[in-house]
N, C-alpha and C. Protein backbone atom coordinates (compact mmCIF):
# COMPACT_ATOMS: atom_id res chain seq x y z
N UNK A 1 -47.28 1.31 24.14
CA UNK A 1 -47.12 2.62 23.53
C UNK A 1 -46.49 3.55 24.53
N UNK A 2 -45.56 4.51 24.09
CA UNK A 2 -45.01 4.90 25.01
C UNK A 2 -45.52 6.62 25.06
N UNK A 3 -45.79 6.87 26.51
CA UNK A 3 -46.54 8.16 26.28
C UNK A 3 -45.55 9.66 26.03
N UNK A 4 -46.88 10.34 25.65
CA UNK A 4 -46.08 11.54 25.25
C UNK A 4 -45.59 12.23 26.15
N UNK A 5 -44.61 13.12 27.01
CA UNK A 5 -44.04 14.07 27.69
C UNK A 5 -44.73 15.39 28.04
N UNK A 6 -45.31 15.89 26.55
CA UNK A 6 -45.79 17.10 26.27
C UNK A 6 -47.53 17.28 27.24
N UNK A 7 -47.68 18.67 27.67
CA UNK A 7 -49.07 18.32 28.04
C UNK A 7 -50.32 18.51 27.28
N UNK A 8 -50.14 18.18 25.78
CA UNK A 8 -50.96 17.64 25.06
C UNK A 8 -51.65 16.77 25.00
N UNK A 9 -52.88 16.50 24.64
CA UNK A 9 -53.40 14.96 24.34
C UNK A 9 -53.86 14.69 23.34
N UNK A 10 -53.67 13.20 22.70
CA UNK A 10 -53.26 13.22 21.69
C UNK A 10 -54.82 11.93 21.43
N UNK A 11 -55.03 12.06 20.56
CA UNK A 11 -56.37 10.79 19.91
C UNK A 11 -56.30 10.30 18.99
N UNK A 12 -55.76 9.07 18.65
CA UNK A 12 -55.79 8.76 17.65
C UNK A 12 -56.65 7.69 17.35
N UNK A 13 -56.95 7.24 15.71
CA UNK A 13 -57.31 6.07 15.39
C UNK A 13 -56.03 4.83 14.58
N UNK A 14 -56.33 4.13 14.91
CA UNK A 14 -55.22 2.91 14.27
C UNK A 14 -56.23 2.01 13.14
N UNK A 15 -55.37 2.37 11.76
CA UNK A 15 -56.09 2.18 11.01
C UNK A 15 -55.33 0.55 10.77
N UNK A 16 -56.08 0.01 9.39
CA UNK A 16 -55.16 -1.01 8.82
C UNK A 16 -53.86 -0.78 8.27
N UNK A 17 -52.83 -1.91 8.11
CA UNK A 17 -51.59 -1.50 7.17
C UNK A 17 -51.71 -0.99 6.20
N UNK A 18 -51.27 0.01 5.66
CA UNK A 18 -51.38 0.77 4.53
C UNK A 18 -52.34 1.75 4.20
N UNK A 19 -52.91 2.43 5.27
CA UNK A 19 -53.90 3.06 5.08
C UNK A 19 -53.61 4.26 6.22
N UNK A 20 -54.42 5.48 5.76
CA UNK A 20 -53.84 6.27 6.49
C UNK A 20 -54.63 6.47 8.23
N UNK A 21 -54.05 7.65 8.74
CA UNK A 21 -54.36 7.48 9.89
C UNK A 21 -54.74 9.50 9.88
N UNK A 22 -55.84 9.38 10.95
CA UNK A 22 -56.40 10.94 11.78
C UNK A 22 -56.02 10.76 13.14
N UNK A 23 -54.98 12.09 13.27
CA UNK A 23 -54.85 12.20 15.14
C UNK A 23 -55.19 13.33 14.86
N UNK A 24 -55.81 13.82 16.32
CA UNK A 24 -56.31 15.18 16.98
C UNK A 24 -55.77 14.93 17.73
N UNK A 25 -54.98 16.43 17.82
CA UNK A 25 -54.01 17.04 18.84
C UNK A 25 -54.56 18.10 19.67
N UNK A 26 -54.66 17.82 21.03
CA UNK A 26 -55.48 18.82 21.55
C UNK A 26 -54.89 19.55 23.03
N UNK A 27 -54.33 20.67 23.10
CA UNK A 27 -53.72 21.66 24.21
C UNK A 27 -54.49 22.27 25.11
N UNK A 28 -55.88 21.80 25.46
CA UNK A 28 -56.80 22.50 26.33
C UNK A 28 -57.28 23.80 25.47
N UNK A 29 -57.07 24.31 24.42
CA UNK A 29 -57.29 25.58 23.56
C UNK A 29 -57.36 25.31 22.41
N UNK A 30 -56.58 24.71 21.63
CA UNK A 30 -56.56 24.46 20.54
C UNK A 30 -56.35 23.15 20.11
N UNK A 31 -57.15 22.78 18.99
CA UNK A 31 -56.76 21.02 18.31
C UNK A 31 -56.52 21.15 17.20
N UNK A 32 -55.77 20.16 16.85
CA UNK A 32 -55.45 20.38 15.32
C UNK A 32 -55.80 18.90 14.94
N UNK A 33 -56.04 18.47 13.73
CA UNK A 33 -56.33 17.43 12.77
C UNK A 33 -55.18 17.35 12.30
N UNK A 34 -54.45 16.05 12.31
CA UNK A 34 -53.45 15.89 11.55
C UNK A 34 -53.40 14.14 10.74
N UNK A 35 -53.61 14.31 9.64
CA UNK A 35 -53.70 12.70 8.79
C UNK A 35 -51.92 12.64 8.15
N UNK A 36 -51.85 11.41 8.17
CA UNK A 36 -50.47 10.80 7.78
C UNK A 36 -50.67 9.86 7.50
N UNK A 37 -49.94 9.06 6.78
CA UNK A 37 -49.74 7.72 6.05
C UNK A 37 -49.24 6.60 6.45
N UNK A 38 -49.73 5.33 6.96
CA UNK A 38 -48.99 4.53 7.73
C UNK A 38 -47.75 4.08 6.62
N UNK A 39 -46.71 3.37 8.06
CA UNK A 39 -45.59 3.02 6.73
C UNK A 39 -45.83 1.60 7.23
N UNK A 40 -45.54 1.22 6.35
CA UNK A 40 -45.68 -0.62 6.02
C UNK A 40 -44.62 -1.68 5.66
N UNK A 41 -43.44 -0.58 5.01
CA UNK A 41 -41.76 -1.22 4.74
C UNK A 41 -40.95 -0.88 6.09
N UNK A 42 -39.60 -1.40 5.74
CA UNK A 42 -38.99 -1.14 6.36
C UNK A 42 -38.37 -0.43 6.16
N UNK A 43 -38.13 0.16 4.46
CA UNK A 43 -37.50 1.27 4.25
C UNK A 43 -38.29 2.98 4.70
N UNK A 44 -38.74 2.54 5.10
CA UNK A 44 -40.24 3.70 5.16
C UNK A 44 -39.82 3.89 6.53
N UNK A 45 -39.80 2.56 7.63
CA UNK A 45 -40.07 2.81 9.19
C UNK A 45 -38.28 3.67 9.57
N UNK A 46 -37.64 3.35 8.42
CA UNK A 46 -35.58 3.68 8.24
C UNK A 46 -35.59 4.79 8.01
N UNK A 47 -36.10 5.35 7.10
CA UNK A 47 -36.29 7.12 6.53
C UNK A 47 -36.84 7.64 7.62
N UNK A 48 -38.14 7.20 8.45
CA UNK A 48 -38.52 8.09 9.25
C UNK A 48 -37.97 8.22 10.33
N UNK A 49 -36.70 7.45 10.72
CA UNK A 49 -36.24 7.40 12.03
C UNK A 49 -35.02 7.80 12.29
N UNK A 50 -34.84 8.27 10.60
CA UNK A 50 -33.64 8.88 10.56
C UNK A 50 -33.98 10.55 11.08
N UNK A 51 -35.35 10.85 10.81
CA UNK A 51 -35.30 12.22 11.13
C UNK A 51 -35.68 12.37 12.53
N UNK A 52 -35.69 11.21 13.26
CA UNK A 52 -35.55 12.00 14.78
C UNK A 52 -34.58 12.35 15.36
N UNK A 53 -34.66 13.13 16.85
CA UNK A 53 -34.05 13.39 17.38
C UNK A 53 -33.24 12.66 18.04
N UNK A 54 -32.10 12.82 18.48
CA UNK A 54 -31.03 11.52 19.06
C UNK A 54 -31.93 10.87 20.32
N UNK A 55 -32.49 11.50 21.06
CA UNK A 55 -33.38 11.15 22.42
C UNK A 55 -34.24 10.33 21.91
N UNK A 56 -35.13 10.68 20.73
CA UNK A 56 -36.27 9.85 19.97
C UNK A 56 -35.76 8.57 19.69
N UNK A 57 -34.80 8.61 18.91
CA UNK A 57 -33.64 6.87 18.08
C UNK A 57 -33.85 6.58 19.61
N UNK A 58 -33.27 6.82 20.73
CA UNK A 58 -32.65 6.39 21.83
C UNK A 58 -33.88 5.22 22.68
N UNK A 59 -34.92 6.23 22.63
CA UNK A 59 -36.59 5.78 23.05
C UNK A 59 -37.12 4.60 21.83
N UNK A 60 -36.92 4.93 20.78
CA UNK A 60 -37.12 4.00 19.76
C UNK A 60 -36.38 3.01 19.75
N UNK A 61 -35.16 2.79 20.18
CA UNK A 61 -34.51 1.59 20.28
C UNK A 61 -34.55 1.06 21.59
N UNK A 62 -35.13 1.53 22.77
CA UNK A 62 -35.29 0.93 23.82
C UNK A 62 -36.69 0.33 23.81
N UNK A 63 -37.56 0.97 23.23
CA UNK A 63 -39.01 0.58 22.71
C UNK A 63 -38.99 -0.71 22.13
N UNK A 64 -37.55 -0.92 20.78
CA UNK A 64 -38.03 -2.18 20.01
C UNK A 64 -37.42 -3.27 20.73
N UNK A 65 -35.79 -2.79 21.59
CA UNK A 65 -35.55 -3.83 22.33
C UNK A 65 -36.60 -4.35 23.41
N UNK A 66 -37.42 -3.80 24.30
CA UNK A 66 -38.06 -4.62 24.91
C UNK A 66 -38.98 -5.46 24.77
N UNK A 67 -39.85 -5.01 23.05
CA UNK A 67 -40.76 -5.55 22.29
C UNK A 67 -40.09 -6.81 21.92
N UNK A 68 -38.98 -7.17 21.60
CA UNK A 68 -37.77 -8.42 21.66
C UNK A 68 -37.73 -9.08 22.57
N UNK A 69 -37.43 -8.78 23.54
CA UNK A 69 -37.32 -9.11 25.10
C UNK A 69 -38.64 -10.25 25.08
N UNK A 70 -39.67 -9.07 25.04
CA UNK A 70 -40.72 -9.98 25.71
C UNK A 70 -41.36 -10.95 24.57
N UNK A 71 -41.05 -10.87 23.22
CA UNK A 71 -40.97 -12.08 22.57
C UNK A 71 -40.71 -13.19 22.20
N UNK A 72 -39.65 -13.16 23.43
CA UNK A 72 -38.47 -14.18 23.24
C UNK A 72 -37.56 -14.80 22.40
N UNK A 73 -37.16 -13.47 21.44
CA UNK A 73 -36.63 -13.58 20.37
C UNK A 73 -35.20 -13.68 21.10
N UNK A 74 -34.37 -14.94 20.01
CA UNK A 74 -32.86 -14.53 20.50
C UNK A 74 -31.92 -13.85 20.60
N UNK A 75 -31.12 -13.78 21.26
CA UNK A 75 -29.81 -12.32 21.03
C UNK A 75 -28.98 -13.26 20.49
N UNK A 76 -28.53 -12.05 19.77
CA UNK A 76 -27.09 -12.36 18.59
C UNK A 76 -26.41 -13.05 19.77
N UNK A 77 -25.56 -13.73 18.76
CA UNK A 77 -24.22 -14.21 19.45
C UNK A 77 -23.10 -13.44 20.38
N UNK A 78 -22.90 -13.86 21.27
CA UNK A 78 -21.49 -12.74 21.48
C UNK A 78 -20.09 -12.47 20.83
N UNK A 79 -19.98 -11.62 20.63
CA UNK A 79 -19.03 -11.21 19.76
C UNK A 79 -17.43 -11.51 20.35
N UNK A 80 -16.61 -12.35 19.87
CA UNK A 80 -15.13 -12.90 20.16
C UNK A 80 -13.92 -12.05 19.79
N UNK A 81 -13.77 -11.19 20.85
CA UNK A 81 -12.29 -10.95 20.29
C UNK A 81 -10.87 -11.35 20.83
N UNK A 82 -10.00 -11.52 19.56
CA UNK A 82 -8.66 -12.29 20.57
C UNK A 82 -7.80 -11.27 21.02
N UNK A 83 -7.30 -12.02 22.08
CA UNK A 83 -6.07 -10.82 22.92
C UNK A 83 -5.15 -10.02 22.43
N UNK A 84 -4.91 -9.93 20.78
CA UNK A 84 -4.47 -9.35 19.85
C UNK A 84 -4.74 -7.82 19.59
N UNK A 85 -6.67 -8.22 18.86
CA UNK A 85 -6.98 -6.87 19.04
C UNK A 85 -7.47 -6.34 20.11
N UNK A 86 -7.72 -6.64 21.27
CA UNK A 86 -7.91 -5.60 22.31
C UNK A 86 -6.66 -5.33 22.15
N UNK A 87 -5.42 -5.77 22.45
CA UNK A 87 -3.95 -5.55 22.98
C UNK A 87 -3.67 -3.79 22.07
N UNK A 88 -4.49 -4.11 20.52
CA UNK A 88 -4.23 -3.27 19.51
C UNK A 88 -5.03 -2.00 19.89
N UNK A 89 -6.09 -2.04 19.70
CA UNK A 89 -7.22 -1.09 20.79
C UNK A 89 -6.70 -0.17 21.18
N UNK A 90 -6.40 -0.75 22.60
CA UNK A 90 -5.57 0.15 23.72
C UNK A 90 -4.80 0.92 23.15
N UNK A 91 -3.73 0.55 22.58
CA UNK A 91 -2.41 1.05 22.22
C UNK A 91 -3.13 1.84 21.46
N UNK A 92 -3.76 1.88 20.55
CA UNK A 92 -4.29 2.75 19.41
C UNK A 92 -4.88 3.89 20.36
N UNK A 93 -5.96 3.54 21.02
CA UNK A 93 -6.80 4.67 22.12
C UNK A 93 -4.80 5.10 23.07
N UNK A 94 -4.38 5.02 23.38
CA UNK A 94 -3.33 5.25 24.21
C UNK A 94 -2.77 6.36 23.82
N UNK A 95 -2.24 6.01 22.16
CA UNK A 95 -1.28 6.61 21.53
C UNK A 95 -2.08 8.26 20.71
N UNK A 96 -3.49 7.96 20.73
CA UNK A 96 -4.25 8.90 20.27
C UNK A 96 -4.80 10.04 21.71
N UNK A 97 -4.43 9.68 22.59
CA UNK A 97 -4.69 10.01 23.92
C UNK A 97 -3.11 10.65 24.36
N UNK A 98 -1.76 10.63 23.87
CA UNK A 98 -0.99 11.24 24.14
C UNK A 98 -0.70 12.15 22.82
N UNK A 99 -1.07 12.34 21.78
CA UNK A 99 -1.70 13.06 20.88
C UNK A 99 -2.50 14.60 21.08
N UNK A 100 -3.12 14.05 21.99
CA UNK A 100 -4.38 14.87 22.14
C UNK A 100 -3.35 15.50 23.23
N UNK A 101 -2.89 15.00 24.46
CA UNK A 101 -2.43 15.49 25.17
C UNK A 101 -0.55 16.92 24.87
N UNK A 102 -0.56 16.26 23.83
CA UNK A 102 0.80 17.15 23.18
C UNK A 102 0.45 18.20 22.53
N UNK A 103 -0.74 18.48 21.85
CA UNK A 103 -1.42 19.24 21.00
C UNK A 103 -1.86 20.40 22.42
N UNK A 104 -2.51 20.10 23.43
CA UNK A 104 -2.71 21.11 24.59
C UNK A 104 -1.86 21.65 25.13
């Protein structure tokens, strides 16, 4: 689990799949009760990760890659490209790069 930043502390319980969950959030002054709904799809874990912040996706995808890692799940294949389209690439990034530069 990866900890929080904030100097909050946070308590939670981990319920079963599909069932909801109580955290108390607590600032040395004030706590708050907060219940939410576990998600259990994958369309559920997709919606909610769309509303983070780019830093959050960033932490969240370094989170699931290492959870991979240490599963020993395989990595995709490497991806083949022929000397064609890089050759095309370039020229494309090149020609959009003296573009940019004529426009200034």
């Amino acid at each position: 689990m990866m900890a929080c930043p904030c100097s909050w502390l946070h308590f939670n319980s981990f319920p079963s799949p599909g069932r909801s969950t109580n955290s108390l959030v607590f600032d040395g002054k004030t706590s708050i009760l907060i219940q939410s709904s576990t998600m259990t799809t994958l369309a559920e874990i997709e919606s909610a990760a769309e509303t983070l912040a780019p830093v959050e996706k960033q932490e969240l995808l370094l989170f699931l890659a290492a959870r991979l890692r240490a599963a020993g799940s395989p990595l995709p294949p490497p991806r083949r490209f022929t000397r064609e389209q890089v050759s095309q690439w370039i020229a494309e990034d090149e020609a959009d790069w003296k573009r940019l530069q004529d426009k200034g």
